[in-house]
Protein backbone atom coordinates (compact mmCIF):
# COMPACT_ATOMS: atom_id res chain seq x y z
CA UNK A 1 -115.16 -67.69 51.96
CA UNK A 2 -118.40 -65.98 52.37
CA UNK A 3 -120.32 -63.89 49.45
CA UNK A 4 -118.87 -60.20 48.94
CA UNK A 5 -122.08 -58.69 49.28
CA UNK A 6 -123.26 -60.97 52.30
CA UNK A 7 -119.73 -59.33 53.78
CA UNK A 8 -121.05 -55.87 52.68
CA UNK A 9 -124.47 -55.75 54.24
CA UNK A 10 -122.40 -57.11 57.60
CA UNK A 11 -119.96 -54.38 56.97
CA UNK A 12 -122.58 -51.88 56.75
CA UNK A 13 -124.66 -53.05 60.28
CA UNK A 14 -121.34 -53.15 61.86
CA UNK A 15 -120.33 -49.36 61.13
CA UNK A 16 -123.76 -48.24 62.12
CA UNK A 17 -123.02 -50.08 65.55
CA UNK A 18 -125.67 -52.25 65.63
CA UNK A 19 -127.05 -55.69 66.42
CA UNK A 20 -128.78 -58.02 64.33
CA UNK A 21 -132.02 -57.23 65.78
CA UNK A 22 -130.97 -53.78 66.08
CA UNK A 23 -130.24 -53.66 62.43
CA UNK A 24 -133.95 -55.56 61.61
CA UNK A 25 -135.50 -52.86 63.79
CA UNK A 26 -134.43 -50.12 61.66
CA UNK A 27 -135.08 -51.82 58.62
CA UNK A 28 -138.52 -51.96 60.21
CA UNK A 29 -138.86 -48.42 61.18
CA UNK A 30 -137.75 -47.01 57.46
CA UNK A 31 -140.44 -49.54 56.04
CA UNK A 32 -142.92 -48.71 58.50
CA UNK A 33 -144.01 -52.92 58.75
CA UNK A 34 -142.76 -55.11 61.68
CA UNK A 35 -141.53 -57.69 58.83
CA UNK A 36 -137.74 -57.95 59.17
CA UNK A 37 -136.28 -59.83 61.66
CA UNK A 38 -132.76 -61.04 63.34
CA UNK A 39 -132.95 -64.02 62.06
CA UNK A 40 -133.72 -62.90 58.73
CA UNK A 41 -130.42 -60.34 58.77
CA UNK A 42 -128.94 -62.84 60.00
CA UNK A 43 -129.82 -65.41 56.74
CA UNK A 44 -128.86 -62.49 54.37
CA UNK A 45 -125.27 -62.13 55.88
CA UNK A 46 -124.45 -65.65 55.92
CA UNK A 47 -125.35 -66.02 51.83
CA UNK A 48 -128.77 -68.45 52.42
CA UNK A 49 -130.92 -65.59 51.15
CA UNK A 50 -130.24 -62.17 48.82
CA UNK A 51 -133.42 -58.94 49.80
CA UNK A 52 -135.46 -58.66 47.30
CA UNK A 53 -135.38 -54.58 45.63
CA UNK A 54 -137.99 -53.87 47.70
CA UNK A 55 -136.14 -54.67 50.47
CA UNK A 56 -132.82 -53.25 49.76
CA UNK A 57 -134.71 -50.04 49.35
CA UNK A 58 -135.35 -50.17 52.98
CA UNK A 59 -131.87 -51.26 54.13
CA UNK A 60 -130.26 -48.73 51.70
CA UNK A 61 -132.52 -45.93 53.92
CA UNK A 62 -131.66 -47.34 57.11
CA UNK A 63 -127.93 -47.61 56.22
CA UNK A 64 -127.71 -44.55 54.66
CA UNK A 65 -126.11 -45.89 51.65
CA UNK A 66 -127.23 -45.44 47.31
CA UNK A 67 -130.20 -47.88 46.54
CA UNK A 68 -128.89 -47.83 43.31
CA UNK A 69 -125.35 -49.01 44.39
CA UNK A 70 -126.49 -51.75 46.40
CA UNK A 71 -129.35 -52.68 44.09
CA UNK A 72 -126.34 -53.30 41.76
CA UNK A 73 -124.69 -55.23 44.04
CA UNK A 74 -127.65 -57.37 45.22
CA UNK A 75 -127.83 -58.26 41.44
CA UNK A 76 -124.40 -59.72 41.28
CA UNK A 77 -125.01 -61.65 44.10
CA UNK A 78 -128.07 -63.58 43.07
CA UNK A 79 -126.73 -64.02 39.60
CA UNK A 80 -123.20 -65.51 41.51
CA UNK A 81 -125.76 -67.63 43.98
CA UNK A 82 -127.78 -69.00 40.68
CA UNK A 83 -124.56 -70.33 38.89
CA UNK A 84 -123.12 -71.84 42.47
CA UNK A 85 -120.41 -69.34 42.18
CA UNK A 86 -120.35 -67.44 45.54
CA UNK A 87 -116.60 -67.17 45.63
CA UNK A 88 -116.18 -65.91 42.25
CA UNK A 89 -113.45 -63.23 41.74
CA UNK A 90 -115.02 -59.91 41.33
CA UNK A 91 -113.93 -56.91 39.21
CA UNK A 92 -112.12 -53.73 40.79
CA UNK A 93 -114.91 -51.69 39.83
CA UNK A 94 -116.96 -53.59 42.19
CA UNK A 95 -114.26 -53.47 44.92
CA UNK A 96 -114.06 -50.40 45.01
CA UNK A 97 -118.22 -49.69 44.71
CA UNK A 98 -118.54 -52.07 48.13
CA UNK A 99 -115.44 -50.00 49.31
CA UNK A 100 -117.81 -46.43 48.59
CA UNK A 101 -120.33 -48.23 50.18
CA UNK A 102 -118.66 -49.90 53.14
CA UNK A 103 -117.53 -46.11 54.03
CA UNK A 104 -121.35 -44.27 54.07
CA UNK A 105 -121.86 -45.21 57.72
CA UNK A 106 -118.61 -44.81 58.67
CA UNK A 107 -118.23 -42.16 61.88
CA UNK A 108 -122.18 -43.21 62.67
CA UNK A 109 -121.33 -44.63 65.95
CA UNK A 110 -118.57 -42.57 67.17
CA UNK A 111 -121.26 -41.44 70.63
CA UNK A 112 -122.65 -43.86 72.10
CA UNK A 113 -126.37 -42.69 72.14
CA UNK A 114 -128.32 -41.70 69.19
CA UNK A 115 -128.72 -38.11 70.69
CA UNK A 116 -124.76 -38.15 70.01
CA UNK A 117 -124.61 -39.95 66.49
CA UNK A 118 -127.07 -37.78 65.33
CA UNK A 119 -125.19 -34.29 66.58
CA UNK A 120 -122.03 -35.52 65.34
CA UNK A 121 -123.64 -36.71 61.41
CA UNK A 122 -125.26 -32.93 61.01
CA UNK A 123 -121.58 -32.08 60.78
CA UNK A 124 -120.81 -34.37 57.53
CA UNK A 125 -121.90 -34.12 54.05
CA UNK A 126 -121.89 -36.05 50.77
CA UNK A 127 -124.63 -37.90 48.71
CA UNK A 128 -127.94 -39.99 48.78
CA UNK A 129 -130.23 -40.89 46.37
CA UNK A 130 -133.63 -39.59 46.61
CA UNK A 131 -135.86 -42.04 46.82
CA UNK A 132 -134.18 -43.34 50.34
CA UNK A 133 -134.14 -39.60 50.99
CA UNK A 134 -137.56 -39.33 50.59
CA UNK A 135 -138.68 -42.44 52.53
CA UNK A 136 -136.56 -41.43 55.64
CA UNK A 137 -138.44 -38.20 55.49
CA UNK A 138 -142.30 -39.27 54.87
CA UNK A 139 -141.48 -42.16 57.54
CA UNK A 140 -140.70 -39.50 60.06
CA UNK A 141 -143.76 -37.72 59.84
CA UNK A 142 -145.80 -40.96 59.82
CA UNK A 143 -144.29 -41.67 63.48
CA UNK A 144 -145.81 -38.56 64.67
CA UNK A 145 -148.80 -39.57 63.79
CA UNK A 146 -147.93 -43.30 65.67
CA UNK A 147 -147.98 -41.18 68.92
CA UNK A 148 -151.84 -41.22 68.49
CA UNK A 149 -151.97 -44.71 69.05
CA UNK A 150 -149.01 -46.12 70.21
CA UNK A 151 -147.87 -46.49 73.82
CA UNK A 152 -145.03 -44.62 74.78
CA UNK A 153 -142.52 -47.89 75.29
CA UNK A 154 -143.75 -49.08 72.06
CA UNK A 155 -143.27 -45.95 69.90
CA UNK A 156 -139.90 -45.52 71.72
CA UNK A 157 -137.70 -48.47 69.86
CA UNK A 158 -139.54 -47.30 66.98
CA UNK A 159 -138.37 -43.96 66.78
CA UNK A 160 -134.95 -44.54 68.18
CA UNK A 161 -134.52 -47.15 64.99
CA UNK A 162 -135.68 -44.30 62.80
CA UNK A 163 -133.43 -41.96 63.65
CA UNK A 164 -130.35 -43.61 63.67
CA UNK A 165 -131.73 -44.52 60.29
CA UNK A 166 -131.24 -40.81 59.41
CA UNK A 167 -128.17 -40.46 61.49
CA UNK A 168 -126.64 -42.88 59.30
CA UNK A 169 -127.52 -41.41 55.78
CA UNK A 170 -126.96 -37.65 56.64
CA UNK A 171 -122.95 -38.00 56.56
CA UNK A 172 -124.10 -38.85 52.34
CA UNK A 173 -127.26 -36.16 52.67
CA UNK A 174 -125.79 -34.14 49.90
CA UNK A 175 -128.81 -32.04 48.23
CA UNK A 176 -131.16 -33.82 50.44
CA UNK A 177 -129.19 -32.40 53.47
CA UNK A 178 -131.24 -30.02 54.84
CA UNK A 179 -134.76 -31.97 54.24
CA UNK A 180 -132.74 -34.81 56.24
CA UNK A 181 -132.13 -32.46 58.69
CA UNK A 182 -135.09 -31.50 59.74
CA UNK A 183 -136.40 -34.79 59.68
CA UNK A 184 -133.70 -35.73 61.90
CA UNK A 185 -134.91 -32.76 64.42
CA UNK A 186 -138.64 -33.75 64.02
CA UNK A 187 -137.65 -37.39 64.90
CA UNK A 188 -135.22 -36.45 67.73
CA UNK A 189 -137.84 -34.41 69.26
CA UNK A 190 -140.62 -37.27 68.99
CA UNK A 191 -137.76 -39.04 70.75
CA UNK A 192 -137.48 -36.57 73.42
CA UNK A 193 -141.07 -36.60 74.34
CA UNK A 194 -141.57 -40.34 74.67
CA UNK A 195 -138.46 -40.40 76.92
CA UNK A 196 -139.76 -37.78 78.90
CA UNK A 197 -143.03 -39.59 79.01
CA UNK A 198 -141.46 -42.75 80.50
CA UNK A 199 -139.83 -40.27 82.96
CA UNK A 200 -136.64 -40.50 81.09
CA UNK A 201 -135.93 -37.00 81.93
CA UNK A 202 -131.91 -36.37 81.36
CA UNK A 203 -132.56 -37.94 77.84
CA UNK A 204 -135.52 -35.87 76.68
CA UNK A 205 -133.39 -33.08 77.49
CA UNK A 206 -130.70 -34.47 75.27
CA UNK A 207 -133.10 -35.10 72.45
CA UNK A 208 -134.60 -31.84 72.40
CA UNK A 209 -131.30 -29.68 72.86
CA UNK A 210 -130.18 -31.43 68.97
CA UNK A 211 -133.77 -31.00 67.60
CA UNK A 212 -132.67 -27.05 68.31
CA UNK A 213 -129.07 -28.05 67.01
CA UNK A 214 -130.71 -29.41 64.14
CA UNK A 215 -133.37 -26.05 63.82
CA UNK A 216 -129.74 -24.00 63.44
CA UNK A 217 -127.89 -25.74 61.02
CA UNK A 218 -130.78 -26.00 58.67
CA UNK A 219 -131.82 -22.38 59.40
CA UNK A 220 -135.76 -24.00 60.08
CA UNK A 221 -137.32 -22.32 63.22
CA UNK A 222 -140.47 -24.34 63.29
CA UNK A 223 -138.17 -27.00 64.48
CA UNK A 224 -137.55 -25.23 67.24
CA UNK A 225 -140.95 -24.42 67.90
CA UNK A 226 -141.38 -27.77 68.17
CA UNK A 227 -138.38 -28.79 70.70
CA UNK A 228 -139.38 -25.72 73.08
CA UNK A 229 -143.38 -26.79 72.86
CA UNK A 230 -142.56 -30.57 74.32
CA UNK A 231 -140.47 -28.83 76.41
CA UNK A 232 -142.85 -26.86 78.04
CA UNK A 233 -144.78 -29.72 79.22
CA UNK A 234 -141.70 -30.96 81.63
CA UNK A 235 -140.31 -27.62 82.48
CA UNK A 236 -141.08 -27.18 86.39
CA UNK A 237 -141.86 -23.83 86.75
CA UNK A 238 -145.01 -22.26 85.55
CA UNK A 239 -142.72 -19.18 83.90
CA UNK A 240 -140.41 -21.39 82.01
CA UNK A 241 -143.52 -23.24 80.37
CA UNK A 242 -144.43 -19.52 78.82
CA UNK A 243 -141.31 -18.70 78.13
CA UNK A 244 -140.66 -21.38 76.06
CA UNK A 245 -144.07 -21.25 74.47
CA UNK A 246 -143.76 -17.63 73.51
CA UNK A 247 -140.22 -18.36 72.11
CA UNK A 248 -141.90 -21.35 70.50
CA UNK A 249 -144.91 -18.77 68.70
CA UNK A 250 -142.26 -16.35 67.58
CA UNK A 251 -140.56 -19.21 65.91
CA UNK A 252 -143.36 -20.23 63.78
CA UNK A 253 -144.72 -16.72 62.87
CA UNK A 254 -145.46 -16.51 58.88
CA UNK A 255 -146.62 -18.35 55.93
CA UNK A 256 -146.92 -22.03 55.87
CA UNK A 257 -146.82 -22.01 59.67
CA UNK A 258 -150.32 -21.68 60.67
CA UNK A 259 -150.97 -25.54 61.76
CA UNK A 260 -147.90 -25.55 64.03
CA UNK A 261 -149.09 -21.69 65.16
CA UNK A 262 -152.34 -23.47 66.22
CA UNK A 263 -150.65 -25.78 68.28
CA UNK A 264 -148.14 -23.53 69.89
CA UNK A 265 -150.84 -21.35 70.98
CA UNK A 266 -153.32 -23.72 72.10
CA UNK A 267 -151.00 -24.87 74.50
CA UNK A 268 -149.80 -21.04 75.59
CA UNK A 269 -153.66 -21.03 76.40
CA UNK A 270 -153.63 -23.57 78.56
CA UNK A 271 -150.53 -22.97 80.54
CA UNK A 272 -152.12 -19.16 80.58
CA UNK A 273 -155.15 -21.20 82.30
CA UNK A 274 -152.68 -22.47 84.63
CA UNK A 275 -151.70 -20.12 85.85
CA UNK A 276 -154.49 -18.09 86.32
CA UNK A 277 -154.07 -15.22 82.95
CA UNK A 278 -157.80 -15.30 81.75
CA UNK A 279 -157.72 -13.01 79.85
CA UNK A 280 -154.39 -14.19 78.28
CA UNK A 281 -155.55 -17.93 77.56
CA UNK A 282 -158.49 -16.98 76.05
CA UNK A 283 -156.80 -14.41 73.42
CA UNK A 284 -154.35 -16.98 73.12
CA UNK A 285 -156.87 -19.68 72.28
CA UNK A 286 -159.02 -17.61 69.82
CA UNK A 287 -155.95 -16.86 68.09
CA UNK A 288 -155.13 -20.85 68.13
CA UNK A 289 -158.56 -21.54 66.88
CA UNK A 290 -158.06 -18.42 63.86
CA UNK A 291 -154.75 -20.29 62.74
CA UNK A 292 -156.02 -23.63 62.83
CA UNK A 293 -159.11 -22.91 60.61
CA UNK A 294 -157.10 -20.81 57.95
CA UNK A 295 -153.95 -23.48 57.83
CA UNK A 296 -152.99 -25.70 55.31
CA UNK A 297 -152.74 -28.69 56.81
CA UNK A 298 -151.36 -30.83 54.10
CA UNK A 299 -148.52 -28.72 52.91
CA UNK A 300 -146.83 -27.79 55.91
CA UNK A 301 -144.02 -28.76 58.52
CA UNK A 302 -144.61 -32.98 58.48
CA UNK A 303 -144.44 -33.22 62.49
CA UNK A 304 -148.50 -30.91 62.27
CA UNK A 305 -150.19 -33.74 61.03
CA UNK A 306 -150.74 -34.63 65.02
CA UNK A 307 -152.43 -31.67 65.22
CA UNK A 308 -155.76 -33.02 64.36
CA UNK A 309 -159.50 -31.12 65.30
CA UNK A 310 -159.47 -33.47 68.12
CA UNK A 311 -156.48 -32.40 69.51
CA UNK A 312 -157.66 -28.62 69.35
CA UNK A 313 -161.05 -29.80 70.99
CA UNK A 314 -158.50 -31.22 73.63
CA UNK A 315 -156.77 -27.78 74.38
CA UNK A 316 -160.40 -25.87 74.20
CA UNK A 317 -161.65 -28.36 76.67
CA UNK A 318 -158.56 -28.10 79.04
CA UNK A 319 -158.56 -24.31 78.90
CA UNK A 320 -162.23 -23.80 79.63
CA UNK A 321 -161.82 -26.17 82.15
CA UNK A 322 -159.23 -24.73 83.97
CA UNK A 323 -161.02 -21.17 83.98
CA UNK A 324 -164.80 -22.81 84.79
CA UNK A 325 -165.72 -20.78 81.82
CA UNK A 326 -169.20 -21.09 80.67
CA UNK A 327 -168.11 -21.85 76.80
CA UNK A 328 -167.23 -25.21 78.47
CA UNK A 329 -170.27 -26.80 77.61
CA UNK A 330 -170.47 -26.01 73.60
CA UNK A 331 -166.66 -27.05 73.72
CA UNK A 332 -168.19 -30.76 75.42
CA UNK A 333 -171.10 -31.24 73.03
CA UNK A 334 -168.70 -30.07 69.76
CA UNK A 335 -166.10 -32.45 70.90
CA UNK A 336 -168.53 -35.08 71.65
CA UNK A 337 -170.42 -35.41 68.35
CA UNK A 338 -166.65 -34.92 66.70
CA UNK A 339 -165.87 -38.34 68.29
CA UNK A 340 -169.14 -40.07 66.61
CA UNK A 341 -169.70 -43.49 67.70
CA UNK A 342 -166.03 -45.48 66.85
CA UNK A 343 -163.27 -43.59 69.24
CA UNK A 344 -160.93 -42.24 66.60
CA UNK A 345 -156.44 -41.72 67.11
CA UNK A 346 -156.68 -38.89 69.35
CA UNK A 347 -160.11 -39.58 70.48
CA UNK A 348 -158.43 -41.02 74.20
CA UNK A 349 -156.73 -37.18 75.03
CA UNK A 350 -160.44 -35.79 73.89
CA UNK A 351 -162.09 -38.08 76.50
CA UNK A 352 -159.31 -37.00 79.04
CA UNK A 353 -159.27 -33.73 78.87
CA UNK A 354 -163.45 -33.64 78.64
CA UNK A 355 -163.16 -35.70 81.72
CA UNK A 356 -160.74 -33.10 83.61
CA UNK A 357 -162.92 -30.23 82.55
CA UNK A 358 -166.22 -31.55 83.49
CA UNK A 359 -164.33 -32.41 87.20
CA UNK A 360 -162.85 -29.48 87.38
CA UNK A 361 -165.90 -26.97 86.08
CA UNK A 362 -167.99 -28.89 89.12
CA UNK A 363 -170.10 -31.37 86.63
CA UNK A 364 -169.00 -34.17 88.58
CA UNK A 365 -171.79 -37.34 87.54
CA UNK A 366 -170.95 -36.27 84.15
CA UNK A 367 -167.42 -36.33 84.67
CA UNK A 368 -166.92 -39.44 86.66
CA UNK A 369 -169.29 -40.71 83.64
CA UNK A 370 -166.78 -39.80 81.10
CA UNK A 371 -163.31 -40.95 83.19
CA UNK A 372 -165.34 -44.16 82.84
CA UNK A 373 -164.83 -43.96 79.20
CA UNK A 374 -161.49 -42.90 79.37
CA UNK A 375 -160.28 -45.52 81.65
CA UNK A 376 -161.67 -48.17 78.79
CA UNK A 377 -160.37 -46.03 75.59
CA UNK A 378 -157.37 -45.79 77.35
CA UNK A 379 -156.72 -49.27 77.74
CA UNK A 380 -157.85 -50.41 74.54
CA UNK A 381 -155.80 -47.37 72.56
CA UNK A 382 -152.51 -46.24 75.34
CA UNK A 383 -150.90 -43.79 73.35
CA UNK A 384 -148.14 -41.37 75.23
CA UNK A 385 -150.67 -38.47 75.96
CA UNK A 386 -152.51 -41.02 77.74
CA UNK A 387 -151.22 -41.23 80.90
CA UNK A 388 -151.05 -37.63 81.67
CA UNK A 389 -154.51 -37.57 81.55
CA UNK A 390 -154.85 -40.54 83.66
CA UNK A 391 -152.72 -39.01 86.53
CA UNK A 392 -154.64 -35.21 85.97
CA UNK A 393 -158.08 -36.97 85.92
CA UNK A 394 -157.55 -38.92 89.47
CA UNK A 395 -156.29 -36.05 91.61
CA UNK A 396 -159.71 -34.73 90.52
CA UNK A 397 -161.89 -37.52 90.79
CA UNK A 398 -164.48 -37.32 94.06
CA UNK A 399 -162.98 -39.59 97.29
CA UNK A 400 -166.07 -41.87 96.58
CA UNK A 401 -164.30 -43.34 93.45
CA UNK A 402 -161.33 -44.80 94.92
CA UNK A 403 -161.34 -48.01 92.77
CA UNK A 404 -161.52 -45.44 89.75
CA UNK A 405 -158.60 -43.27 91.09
CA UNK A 406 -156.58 -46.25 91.33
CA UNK A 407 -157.16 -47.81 88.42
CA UNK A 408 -156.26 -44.50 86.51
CA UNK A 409 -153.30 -44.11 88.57
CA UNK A 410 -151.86 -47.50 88.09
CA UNK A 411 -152.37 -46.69 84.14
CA UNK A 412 -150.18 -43.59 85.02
CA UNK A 413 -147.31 -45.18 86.60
C-alpha cells in the first residue's frame, strides 16, 4: 500500500491534468530554476523520497493548494518513512486535511487548453496562503522580463507551466483573488504574444481575449492595456493597430500608470509612423518619452518592468526611422553609448531597430554595419522580439547583401 501523502501529491498532479514532466515543469516555472524533474516527481509519488519545505513551497504554488497543509503533511510522512512505518493508520483529522487538499485543483482541467482552465478558475473562489500567493505573482512578472532573453519556443513551456500554476490556485484565491487575477491576465497575455510570435495565431487570440476577461473581473484596465498593445502588433490592418492602441492609452490613463503609458504610446508613435501621421507619432512619442521619465518604475503594474530605456530607445529609433526625421541621429548615438561595450537584455531589439532606421533614413554602410551586429547579438541572445527585426531588417537590406538577407531571414522563419 503506498504512503498517504505519496497518494496525495499523485492526487493533486492528476486533478491539475498533468504529466509527470508536466507536473516538474510547473514546479519549475513557480521556482523559477530548471531543477525538478519527471523522474524526480516520479520518486516522490512512489515513497523513495519526501520534498524538502523548500520544495513543497513550490509544489504547494503550482498546485494551488496551503503550504502550510501540505508542509504538515510532508512532516508525517518523513517521520512515518524514519520509523519504517509507511502504512501506518492515520488519524481522521488527517483524512480529511488530504481530502481539503485533494479537492483545491479540482475543476482545473475541465478545458482542455490553459486559455480554457484559466477562464473557467476566474469563476471560483476560496483560500490560499500568501506566501504561494505571493510567489505565483512575483514569478509572473519575472517571466516578462525572460522575454528579453529567451527565445520564443523556450519562454513558451515556461509560461504555459506558470499559468496553469495560477489556474490551479485561483479556485482557493480567496483574499489573494484579485492579485491572482491579474497575474493570471499578465501571464496569459505573455502567453499570447509568444504564440503569436511562433505564428500561433488562433491561440494568441485566445490568450489575449481572457487577459481582457481577466482585466473585467478584477476591475484592472492596465490589463487590458496590455492585451490590446500585443494585439496591435498582429492586427492586419493599419486602423485596427490604432484603434487598439488608443483603447489601450485610455486604459492606462492616471496615477501609477505612467511606465505602461510610456509603452502604450511609444508604440501609437510608431504605428502613427506607419502610417504616415507625422505629426501624430511625434506628439505621441514626446508624450511617451514625458511618461517614461516621470514614472515609477518599481511600484507599478509587474508586466512594465520590460519596459526598460532600451526598449524606449527602440521605439525612438523605429519612429524616426520611419519618418527620415533628422532627430534620428541623436536617437543612434544616445542609444549607442546606452548599450556600452557588453550587449545588455534588450540590447538585440536596440541593434534591430537602429539597424532598420539607419536602412530606412538612407545611411546604408552604417546600417548594413549594424545588421552585422544584430545578426551576431541575435544569435547569441534570440529573444521573441528578435525575429521581427530580423524579417523588417532584410526587406531593407541593399540587393548586394544577399548572404546577409538570408541569413536574417532564416533567423526569422
Amino acid at each position: 500500500m503506498p504512503d498517504p501523502f505519496a497518494d496525495l501529491l499523485l492526487r493533486l498532479r492528476h486533478e491539475a491534468g498533468r504529466t509527470q514532466e508536466e507536473q516538474a515543469d510547473a514546479i519549475n516555472a513557480v521556482s523559477g530554476r530548471d531543477t525538478m524533474t519527471r523522474r524526480e516527481i516520479s520518486r516522490y509519488e512512489n515513497f523513495e523520497n519526501v520534498p524538502t519545505n523548500h520544495t513543497i513551497a513550490h509544489i504547494a504554488a503550482a498546485c494551488g493548494v496551503p503550504f502550510e497543509e501540505l508542509q504538515r503533511e510532508a512532516k508525517a510522512a518523513r517521520a512515518r518513512k524514519r520509523k519504517g512505518h509507511a502504512n501506518a493508520e492515520e488519524d481522521q483529522d488527517a483524512v480529511k486535511r488530504r481530502m481539503l487538499l485533494g479537492g483545491a485543483a479540482v475543476g482545473v482541467s475541465a478545458a482542455a487548453e490553459p486559455w480554457g482552465r484559466l477562464a473557467f478558475a476566474i469563476s471560483k473562489g476560496s483560500k490560499i496562503d500568501s506566501p504561494s500567493a505571493v510567489a505565483l505573482i512575483d514569478r509572473a512578472a519575472e517571466l516578462h522580463v525572460q522575454e528579453l532573453n529567451l527565445s520564443a519556443r523556450r519562454l513558451q513551456s515556461t509560461v504555459e507551466s506558470h499559468l496553469d500554476a495560477i489556474t490551479a490556485a485561483l479556485p482557493r484565491a480567496g483574499e489573494h483573488e484579485r492579485a491572482l487575477t491579474i497575474a493570471a491576465g499578465e501571464t496569459a497575455a505573455l502567453a499570447g504574444w509568444v504564440a503569436w510570435d511562433l505564428g500561433e495565431h488562433d491561440k494568441a487570440d485566445a490568450y489575449y481575449k481572457v487577459t481582457s476577461q481577466c482585466a473585467t473581473t478584477a476591475g484592472h484596465p492596465p490589463l487590458r492595456a496590455l492585451a490590446l498593445t500585443y494585439s496591435s502588433y498582429g492586427a492586419s490592418r493599419p486602423k485596427a493597430k490604432l484603434e487598439f492602441l488608443s483603447q489601450a492609452a485610455s486604459d492606462v490613463r492616471g496615477h501609477g500608470n505612467a511606465t505602461a503609458a510610456a509603452w502604450v504610446l511609444g508604440r501609437h508613435a510608431e504605428e502613427a509612423a506607419a502610417a504616415g501621421d507625422e505629426m501624430g507619432a511625434l506628439r505621441a512619442l514626446e508624450r511617451a518619452r514625458f511618461a517614461y521619465d516621470f514614472a515609477d518604475h518599481t511600484n507599478e503594474q509587474a508586466w512594465v518592468r520590460f519596459v526598460t530605456p532600451y526598449r524606449m530607445d527602440s521605439l525612438a529609433l523605429s519612429v524616426y526611422g520611419q519618418l527620415g526625421r533628422p532627430e534620428l541621429t541623436a536617437a543612434a548615438d544616445t542609444a549607442v553609448d546606452r548599450l556600452g561595450d557588453e550587449l545588455p537584455d534588450g540590447g538585440v531589439v536596440v541593434l534591430g531597430d537602429l539597424a532598420s532606421a539607419l536602412l530606412r533614413g538612407g545611411d546604408v554602410d552604417q546600417g548594413v554595419y549594424v545588421s552585422r551586429q544584430f545578426a551576431a547579438a541575435a544569435l547569441s541572445k534570440p529573444n521573441t522580439m528578435g525575429k521581427e527585426r530580423a524579417s523588417t531588417i532584410a526587406a531593407s537590406l541593399p540587393d548586394y547583401e544577399q548572404e546577409l538577407t538570408r541569413h536574417l531571414r532564416q533567423f526569422a522563419s
